[in-house]
Protein backbone atom coordinates (compact mmCIF):
# COMPACT_ATOMS: atom_id res chain seq x y z
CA UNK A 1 8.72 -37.70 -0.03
CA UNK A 2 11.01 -35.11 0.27
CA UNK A 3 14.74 -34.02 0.28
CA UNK A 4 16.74 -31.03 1.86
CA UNK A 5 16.64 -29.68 -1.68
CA UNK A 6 12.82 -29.86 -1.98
CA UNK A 7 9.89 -29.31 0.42
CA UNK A 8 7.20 -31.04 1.15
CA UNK A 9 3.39 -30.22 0.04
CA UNK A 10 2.57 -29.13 3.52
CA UNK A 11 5.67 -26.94 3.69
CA UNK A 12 4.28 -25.43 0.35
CA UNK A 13 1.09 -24.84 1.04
CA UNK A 14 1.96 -23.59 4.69
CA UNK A 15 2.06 -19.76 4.74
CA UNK A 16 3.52 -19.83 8.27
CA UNK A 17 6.53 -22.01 6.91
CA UNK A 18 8.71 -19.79 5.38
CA UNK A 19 12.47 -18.97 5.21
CA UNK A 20 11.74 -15.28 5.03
CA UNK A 21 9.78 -14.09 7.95
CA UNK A 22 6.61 -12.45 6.47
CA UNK A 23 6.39 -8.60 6.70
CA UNK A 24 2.80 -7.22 7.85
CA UNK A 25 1.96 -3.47 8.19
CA UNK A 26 -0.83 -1.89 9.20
CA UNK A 27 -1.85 1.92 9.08
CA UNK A 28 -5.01 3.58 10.33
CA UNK A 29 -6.33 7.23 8.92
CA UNK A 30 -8.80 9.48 9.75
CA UNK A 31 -8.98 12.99 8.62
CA UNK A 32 -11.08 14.38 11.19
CA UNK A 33 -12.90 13.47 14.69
CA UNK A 34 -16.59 12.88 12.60
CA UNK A 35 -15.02 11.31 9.47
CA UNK A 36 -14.71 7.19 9.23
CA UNK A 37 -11.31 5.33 9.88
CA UNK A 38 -9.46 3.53 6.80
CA UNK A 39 -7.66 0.49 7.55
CA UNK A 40 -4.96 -0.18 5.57
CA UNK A 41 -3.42 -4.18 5.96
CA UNK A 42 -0.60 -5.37 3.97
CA UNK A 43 1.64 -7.95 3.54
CA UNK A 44 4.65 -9.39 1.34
CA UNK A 45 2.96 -12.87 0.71
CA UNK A 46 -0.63 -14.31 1.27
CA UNK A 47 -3.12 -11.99 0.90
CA UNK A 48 -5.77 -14.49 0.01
CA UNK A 49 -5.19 -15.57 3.90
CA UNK A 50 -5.14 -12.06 5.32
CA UNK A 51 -8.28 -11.27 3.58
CA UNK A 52 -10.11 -14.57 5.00
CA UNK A 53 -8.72 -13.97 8.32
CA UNK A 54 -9.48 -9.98 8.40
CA UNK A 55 -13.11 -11.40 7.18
CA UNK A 56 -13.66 -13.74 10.07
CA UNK A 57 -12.62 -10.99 12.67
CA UNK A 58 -14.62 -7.74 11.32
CA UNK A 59 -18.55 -8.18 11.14
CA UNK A 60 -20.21 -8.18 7.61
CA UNK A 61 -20.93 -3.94 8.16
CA UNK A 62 -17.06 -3.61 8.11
CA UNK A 63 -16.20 -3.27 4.21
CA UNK A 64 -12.69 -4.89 3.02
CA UNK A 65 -11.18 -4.34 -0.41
CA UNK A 66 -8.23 -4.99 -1.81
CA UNK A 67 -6.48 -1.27 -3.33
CA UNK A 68 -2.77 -0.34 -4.56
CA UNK A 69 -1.99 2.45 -2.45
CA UNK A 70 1.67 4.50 -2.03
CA UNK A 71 1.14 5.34 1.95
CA UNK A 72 3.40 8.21 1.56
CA UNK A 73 0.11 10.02 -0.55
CA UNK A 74 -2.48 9.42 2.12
CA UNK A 75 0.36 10.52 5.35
CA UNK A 76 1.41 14.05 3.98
CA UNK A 77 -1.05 16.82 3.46
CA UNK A 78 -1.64 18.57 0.02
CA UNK A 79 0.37 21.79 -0.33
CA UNK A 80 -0.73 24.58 -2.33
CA UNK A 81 2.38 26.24 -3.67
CA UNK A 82 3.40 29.55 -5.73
CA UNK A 83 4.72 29.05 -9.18
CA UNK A 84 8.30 29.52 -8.34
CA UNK A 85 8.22 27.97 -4.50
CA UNK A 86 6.85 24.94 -6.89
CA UNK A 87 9.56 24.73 -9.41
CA UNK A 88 12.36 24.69 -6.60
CA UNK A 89 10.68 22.26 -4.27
CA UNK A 90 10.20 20.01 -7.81
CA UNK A 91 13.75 20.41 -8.68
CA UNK A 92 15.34 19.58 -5.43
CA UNK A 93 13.51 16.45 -5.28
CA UNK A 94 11.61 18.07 -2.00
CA UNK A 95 8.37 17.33 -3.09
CA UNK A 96 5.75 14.26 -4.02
CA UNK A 97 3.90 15.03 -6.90
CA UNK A 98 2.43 13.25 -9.22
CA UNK A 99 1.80 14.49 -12.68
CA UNK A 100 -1.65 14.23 -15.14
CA UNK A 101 -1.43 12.76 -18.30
CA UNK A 102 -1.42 15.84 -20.18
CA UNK A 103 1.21 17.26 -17.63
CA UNK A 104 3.79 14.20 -18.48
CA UNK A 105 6.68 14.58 -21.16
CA UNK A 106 8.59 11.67 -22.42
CA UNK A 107 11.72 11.24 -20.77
CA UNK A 108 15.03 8.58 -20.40
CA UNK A 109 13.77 5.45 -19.31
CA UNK A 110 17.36 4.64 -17.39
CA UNK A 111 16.78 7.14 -14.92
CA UNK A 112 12.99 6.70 -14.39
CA UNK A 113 11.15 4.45 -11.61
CA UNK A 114 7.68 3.41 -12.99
CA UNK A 115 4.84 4.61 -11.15
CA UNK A 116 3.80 1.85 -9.11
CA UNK A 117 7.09 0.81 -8.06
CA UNK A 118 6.41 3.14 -4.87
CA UNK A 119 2.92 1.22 -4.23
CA UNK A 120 2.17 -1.55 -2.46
CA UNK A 121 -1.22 -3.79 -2.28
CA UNK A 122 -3.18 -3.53 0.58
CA UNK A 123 -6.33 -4.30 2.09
CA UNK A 124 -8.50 -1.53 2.91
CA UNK A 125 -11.59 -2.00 4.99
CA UNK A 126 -13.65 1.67 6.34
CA UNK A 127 -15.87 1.51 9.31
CA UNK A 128 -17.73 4.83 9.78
CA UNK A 129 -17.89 6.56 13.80
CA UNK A 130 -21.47 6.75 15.63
């Protein structure tokens, strides 16, 4: 039984039926012609399904496993910088960097993001090139 307040069990177990359409996003990466192609798979909602499905489709060879990844770090190239060239960059809010643990200070929590705010779960799976 159900009202226009409340759904149905179908409706709630359904991961098609939704009033928010579901976001997918999928990125590929290589770093070279010989190296092996990362597949990165993410979604807002329903990764349980995703992972099933991506399972069903790739053969058993093709390994999938579920990482927290900020895309941004595996799309732009390390940069070796001078000591200066590095402070400016830092300052001006030009560069991605993130710090070691014995490179972090404490600092106001207001005007902080925590780390993982950036990252999003994916699904990785690697197949290697013949």
């Amino acid at each position: 039984m159900t009202t226009e307040e409340t759904s149905g069990l179908l409706e709630k177990v359904n991961p098609l039926k939704s009033t928010q359409p579901l976001r997918f996003e999928f990125l590929a990466i290589s770093e070279g012609r010989d190296a092996p192609v990362e597949f990165y798979y993410g979604a807002d909602d329903h990764l349980d399904i995703l992972e099933r499905r991506l399972r069903s489709i790739y053969p058993s060879t093709f390994d999938i496993n579920r990482v927290k990844i900020d895309p941004a770090t595996k799309l732009i190239p390390p940069t070796e910088y001078e000591r200066e060239e590095f402070r400016e960059s830092l300052d001006s809010g030009q560069l991605l960097y993130e710090f070691s643990e014995d490179e972090q200070v404490e600092s106001d929590p207001d005007t902080t993001t925590e780390p993982d705010s950036e990252r999003r779960r994916y699904l990785r799976g690697t197949i290697g090139i013949d």
